[in-house]
PDB file of N, CA and C in Angstrom:
ATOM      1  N   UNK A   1      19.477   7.331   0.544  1.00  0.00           N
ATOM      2  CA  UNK A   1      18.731   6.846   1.686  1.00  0.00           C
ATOM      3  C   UNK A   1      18.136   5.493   1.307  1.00  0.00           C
ATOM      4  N   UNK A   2      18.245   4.915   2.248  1.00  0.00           N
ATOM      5  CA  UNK A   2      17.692   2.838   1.995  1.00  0.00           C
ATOM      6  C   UNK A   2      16.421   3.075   2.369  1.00  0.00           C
ATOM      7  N   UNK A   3      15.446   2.389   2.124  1.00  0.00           N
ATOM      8  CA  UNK A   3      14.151   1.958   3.115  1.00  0.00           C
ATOM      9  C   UNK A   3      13.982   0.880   3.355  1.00  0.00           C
ATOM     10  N   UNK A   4      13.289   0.550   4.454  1.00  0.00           N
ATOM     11  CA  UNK A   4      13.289  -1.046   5.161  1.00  0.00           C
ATOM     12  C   UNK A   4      11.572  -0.660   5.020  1.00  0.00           C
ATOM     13  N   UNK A   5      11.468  -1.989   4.738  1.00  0.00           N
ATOM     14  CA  UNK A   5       9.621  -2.158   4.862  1.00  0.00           C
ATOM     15  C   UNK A   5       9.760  -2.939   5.945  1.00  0.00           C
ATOM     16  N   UNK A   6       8.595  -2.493   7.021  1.00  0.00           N
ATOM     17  CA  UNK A   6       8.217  -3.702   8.398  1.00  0.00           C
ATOM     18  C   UNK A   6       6.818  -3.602   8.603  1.00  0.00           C
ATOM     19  N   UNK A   7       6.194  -5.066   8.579  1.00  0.00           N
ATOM     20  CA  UNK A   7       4.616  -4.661   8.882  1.00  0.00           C
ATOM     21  C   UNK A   7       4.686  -5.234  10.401  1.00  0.00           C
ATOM     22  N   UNK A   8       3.574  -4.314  11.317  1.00  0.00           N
ATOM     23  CA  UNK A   8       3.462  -4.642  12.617  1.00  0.00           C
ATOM     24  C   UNK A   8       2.137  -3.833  12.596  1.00  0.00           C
ATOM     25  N   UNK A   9       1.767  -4.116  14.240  1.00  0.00           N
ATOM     26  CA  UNK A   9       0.354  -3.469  14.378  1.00  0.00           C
ATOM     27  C   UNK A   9       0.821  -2.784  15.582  1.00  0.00           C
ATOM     28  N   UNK A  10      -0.176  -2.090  16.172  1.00  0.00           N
ATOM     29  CA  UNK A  10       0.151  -1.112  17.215  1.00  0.00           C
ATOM     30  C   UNK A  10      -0.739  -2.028  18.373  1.00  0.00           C
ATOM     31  N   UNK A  11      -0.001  -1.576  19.312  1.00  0.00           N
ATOM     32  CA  UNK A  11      -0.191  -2.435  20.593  1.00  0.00           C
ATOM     33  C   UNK A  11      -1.895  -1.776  21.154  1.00  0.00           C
ATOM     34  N   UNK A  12      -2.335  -2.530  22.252  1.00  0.00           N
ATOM     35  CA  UNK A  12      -3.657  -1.691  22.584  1.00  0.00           C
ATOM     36  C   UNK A  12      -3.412  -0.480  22.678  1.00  0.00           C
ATOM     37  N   UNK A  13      -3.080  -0.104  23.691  1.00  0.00           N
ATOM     38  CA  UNK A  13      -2.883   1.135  24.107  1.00  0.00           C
ATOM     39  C   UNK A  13      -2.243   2.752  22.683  1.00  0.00           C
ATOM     40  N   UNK A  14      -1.760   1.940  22.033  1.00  0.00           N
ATOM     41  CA  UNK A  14      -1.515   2.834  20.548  1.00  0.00           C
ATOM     42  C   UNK A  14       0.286   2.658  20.587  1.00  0.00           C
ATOM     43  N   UNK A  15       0.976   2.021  21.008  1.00  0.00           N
ATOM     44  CA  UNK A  15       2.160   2.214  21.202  1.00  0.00           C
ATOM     45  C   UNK A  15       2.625   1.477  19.624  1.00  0.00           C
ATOM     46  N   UNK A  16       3.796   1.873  19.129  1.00  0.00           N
ATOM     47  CA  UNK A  16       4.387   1.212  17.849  1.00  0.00           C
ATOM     48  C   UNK A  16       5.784   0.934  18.587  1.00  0.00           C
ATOM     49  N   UNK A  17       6.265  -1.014  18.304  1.00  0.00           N
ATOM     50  CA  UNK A  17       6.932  -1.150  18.404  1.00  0.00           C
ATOM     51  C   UNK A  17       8.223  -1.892  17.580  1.00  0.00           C
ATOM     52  N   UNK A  18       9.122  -1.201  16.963  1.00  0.00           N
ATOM     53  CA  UNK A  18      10.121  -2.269  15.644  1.00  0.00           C
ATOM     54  C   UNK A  18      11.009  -2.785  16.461  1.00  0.00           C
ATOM     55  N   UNK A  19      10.769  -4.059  16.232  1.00  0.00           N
ATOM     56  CA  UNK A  19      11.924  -5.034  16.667  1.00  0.00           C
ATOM     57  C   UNK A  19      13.083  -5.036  15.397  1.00  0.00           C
ATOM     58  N   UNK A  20      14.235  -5.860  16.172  1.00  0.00           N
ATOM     59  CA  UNK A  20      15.013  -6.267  15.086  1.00  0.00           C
ATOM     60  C   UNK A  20      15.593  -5.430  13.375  1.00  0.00           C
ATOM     61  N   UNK A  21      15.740  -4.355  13.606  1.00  0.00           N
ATOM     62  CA  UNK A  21      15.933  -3.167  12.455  1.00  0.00           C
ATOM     63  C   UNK A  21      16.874  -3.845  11.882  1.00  0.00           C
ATOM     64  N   UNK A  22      17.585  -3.872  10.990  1.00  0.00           N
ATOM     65  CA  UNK A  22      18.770  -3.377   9.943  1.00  0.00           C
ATOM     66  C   UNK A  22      19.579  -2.008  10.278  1.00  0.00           C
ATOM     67  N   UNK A  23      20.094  -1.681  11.344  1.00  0.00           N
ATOM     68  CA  UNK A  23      20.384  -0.725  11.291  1.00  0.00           C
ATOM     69  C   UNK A  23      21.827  -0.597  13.031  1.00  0.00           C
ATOM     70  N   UNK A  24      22.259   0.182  12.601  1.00  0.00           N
ATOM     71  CA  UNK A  24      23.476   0.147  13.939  1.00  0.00           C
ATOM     72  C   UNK A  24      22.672   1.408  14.644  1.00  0.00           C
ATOM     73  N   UNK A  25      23.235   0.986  16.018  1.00  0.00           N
ATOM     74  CA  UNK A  25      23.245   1.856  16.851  1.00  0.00           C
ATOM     75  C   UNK A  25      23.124   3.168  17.022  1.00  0.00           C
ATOM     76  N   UNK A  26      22.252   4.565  16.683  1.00  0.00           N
ATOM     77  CA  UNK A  26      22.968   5.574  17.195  1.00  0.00           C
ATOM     78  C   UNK A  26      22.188   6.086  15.784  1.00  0.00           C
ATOM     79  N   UNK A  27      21.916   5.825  14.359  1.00  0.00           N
ATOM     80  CA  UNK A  27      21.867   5.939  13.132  1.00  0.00           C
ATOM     81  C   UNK A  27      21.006   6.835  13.388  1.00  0.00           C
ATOM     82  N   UNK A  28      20.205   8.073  12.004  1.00  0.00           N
ATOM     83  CA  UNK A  28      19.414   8.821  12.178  1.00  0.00           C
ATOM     84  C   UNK A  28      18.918   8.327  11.289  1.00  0.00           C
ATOM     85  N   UNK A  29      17.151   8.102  11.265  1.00  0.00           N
ATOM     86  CA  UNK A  29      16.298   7.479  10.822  1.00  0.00           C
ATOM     87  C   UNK A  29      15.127   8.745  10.427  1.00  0.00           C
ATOM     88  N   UNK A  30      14.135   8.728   9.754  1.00  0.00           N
ATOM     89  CA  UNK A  30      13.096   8.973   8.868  1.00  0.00           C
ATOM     90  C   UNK A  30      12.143   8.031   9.328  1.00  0.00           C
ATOM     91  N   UNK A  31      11.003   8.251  10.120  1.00  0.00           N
ATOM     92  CA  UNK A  31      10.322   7.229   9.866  1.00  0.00           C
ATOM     93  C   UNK A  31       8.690   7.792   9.556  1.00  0.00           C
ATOM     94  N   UNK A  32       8.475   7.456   8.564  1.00  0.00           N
ATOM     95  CA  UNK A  32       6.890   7.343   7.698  1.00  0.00           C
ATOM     96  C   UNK A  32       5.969   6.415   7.932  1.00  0.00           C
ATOM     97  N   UNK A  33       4.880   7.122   8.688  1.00  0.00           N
ATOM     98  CA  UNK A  33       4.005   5.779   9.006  1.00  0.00           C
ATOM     99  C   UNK A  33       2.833   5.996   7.665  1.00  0.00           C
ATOM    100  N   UNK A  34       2.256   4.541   7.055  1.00  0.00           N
ATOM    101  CA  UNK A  34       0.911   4.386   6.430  1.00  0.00           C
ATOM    102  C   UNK A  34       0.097   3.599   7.454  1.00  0.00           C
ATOM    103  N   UNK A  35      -1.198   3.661   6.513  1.00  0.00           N
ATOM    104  CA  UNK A  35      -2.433   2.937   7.556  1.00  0.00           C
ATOM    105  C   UNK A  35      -2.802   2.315   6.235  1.00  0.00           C
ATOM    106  N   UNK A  36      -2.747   0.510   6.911  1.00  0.00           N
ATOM    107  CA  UNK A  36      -3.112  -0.105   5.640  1.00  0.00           C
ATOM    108  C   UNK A  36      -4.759  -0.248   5.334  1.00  0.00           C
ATOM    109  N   UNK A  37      -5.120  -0.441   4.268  1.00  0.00           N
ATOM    110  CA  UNK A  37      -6.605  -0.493   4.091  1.00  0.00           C
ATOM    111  C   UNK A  37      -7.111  -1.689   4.270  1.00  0.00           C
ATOM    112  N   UNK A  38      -8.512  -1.036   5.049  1.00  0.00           N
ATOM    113  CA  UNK A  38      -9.090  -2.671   5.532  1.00  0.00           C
ATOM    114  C   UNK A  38     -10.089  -3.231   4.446  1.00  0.00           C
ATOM    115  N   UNK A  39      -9.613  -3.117   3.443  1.00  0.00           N
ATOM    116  CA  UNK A  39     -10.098  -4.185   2.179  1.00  0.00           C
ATOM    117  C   UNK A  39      -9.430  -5.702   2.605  1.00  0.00           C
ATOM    118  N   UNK A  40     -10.011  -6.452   1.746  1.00  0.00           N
ATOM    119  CA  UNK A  40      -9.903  -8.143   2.198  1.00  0.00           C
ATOM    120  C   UNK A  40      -8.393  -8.026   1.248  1.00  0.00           C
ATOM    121  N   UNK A  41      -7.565  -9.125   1.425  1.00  0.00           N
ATOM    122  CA  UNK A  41      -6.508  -9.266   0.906  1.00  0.00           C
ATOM    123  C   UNK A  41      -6.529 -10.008  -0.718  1.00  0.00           C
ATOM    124  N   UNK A  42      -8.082 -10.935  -0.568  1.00  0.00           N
ATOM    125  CA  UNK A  42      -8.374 -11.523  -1.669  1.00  0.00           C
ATOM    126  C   UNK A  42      -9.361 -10.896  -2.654  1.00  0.00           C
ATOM    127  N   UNK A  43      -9.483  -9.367  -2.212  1.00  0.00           N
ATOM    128  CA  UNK A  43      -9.684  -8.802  -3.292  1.00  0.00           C
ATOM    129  C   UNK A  43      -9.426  -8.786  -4.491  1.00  0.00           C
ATOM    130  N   UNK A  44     -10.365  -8.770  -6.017  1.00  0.00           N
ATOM    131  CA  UNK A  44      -9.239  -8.651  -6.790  1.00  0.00           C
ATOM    132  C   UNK A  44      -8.365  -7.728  -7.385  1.00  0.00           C
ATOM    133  N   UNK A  45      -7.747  -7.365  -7.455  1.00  0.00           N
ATOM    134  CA  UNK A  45      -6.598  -6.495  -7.962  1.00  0.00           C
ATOM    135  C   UNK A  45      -6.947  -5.686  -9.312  1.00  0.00           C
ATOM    136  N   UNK A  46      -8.160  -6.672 -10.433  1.00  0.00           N
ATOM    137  CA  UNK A  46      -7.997  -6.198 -11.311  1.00  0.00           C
ATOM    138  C   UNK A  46      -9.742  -6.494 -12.060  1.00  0.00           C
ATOM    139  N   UNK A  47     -10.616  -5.243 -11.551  1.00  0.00           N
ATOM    140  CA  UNK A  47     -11.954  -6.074 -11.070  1.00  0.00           C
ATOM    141  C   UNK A  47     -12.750  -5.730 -12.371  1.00  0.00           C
ATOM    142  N   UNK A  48     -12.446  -5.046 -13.553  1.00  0.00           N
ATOM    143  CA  UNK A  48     -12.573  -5.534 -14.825  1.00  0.00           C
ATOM    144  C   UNK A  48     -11.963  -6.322 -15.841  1.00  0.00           C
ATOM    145  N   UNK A  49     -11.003  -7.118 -15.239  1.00  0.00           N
ATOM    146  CA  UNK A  49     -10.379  -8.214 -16.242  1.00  0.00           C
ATOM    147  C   UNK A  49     -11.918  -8.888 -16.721  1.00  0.00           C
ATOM    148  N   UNK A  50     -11.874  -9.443 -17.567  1.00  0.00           N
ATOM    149  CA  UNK A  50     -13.059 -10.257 -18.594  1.00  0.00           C
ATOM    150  C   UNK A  50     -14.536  -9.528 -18.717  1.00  0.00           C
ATOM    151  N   UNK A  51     -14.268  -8.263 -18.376  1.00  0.00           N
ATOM    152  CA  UNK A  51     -15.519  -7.551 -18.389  1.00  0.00           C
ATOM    153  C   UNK A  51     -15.780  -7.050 -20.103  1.00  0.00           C
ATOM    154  N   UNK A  52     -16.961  -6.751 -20.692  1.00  0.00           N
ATOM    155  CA  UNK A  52     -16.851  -6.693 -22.484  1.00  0.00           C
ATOM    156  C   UNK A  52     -16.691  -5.270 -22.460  1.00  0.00           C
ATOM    157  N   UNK A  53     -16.466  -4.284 -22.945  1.00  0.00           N
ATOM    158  CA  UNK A  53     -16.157  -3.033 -23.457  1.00  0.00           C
ATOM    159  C   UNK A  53     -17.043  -2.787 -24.901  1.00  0.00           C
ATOM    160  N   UNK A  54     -17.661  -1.928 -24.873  1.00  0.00           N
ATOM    161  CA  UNK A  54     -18.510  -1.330 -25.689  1.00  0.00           C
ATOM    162  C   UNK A  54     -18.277  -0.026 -26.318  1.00  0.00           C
ATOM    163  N   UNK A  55     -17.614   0.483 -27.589  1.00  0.00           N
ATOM    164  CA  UNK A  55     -17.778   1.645 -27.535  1.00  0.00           C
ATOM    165  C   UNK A  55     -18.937   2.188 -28.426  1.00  0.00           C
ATOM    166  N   UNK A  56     -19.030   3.469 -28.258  1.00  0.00           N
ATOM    167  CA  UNK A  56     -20.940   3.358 -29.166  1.00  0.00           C
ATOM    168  C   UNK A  56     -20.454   3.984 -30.080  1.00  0.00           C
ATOM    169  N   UNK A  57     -19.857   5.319 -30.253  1.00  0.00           N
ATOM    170  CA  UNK A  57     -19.377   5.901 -32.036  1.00  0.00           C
ATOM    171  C   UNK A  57     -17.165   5.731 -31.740  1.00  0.00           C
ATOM    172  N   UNK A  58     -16.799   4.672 -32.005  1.00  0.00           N
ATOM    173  CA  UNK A  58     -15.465   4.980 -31.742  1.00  0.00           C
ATOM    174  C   UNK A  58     -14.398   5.626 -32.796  1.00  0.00           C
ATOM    175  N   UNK A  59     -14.893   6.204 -33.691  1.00  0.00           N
ATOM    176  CA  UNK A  59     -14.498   6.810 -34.323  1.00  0.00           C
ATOM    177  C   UNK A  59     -14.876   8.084 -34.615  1.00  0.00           C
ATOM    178  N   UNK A  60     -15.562   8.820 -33.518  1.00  0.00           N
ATOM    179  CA  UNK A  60     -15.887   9.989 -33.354  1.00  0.00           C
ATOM    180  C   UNK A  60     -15.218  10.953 -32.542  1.00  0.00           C
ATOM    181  N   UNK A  61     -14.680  12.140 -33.006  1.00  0.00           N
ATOM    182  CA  UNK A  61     -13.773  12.748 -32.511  1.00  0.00           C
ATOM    183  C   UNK A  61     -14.485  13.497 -30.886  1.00  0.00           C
ATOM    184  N   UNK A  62     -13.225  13.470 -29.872  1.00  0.00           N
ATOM    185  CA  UNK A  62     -13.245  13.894 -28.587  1.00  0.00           C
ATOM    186  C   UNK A  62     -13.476  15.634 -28.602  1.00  0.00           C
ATOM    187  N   UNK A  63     -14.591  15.925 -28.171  1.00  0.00           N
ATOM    188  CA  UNK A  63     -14.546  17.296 -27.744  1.00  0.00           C
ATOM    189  C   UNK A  63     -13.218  17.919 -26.950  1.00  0.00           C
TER     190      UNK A  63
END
């Protein structure tokens, strides 16, 4: 099975509409909807990069 990624939004009323598929006529399709998250896009990705790390006994064994 292929997957096609398409981002669109849903019309007022709630309707979903895909234009323009990859796909012929007639085909039987799967379709999986997500709901994207309304975090900012310029979030960062990786929100302890340069943060310092401390460990207090690191050579003490894990319960």
């Amino acid at each position: 099975m292929k997957a096609h990624r398409i981002e669109t939004k849903l019309t007022k009323n709630g309707t979903l509409i895909l234009e323009d598929l990859p796909l012929q006529s007639g085909e039987a399709v799967e379709i999986l909807i997500l709901e994207r998250s309304s975090q900012p896009s310029d979030s960062n990705p990786y929100p302890l990069q340069g943060k310092v790390i401390h460990y207090n006994e690191p050579i003490e064994p894990v319960p």
